[in-house]
Every structure is written in structure tokens, then in C-alpha cells.
Protein backbone atom coordinates (compact mmCIF):
# COMPACT_ATOMS: atom_id res chain seq x y z
CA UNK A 1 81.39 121.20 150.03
CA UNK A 2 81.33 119.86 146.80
CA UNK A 3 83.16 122.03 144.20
CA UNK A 4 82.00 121.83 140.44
CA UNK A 5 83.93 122.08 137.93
CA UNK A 6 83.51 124.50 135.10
CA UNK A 7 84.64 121.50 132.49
CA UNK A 8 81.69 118.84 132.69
CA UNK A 9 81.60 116.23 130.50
CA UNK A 10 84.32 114.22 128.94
CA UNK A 11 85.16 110.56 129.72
CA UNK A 12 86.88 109.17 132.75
CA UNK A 13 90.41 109.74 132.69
CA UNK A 14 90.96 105.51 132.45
CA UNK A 15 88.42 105.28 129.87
CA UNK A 16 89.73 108.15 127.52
CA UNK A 17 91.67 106.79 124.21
CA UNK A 18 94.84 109.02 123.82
CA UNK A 19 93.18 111.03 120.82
CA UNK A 20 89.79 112.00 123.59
CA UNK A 21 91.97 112.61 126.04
CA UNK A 22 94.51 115.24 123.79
CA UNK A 23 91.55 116.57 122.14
CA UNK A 24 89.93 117.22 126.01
CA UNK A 25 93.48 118.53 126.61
CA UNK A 26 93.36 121.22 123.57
CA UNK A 27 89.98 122.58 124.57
CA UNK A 28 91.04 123.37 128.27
CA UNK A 29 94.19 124.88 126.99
CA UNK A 30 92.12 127.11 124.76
CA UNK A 31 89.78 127.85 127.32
CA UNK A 32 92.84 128.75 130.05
CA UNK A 33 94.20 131.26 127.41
CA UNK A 34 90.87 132.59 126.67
CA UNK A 35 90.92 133.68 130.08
CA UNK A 36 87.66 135.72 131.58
CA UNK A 37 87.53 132.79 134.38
CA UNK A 38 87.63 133.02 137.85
CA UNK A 39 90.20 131.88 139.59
CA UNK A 40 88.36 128.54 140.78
CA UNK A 41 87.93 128.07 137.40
CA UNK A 42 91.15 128.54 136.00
CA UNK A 43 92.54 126.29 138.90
CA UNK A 44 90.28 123.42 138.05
CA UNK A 45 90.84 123.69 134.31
CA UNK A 46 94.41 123.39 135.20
CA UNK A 47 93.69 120.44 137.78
CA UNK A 48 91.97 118.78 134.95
CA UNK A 49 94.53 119.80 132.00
CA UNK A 50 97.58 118.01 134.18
CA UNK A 51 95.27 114.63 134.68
CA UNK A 52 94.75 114.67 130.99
CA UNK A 53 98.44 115.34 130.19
CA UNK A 54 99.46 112.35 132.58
CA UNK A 55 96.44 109.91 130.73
CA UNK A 56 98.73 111.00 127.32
CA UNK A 57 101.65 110.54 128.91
CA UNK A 58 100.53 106.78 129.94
CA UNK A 59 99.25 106.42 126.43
CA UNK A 60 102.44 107.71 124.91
CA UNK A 61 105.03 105.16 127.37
CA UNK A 62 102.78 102.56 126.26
CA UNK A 63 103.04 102.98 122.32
CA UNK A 64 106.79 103.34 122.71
CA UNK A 65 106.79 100.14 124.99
CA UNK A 66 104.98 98.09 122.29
CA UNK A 67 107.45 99.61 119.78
CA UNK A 68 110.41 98.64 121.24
CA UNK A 69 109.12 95.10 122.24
CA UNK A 70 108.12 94.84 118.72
CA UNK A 71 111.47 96.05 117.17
CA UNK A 72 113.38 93.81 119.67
CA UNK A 73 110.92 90.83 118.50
CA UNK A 74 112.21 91.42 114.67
CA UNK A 75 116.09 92.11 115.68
CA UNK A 76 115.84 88.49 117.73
CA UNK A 77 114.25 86.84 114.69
CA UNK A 78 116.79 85.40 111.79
CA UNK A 79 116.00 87.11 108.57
CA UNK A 80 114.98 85.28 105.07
CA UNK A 81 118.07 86.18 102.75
CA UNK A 82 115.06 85.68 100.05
CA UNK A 83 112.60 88.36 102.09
CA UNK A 84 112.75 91.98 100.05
CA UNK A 85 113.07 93.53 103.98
């Protein structure tokens, strides 16, 4: 039996940019304290809350993974005594 979920809509969880996926996030949150759900409901809110906390998550590790590569990039290059930085 298929179950349906009472959150249709959004973007696939691999196609969501970090800010669709947050902002998909904050509305289930609001909706999960709202409460007045049943408990299906609530339970595939949740479901669907910690997939989009995990596509963050991936966005998140993968901005501080650029970051660092790009800091360790600048600390291996020799620096202009003449550059203002």
C-alpha cells in the first residue's frame, strides 16, 4: 500500500540547492510544531525533515571542503611582497 505523504511537492532531495532544501526544512518544522496532524503525518513530516537535514548537511561538508581546499591553495602559493593582501 502506497502511503502519501501529507508534504507534496518540493524537489528531489539530489536536485534541491541548499537554500530549497533549508527553506523545505523550515516549513515542515513549522508545520510539526503546529501540530493538529495525525500521527502518520507527523511521522512522515519527520521522515522527510531528517532527509532534508542530511541534503544540508551534504551541502554544508561540501562548502567547507571547497573552503579549506581553497585556503590550502593560497597558504601553498608564495605571496607578492608588492600585493596589499
Amino acid at each position: 500500500m502506497a502511503s502519501s505523504s501529507p508534504y507534496s511537492g518540493g524537489v528531489a532531495e539530489e536536485q534541491q540547492s541548499y537554500e530549497q532544501a533549508r527553506d523545505e526544512l523550515a516549513d515542515v518544522v513549522k508545520r510539526l510544531e503546529a501540530g493538529g496532524l495525525t500521527l502518520e503525518e507527523s511521522l512522515s513530516l519527520w521522515e522527510r525533515g531528517e532527509k532534508l537535514a542530511g541534503v544540508c548537511e551534504e551541502w554544508l561538508e561540501g562548502a567547507r571542503a571547497r573552503l579549506a581546499a581553497a585556503m590550502a591553495e593560497r597558504a601553498d602559493k608564495p605571496t607578492d611582497a608588492n600585493a596589499p593582501f
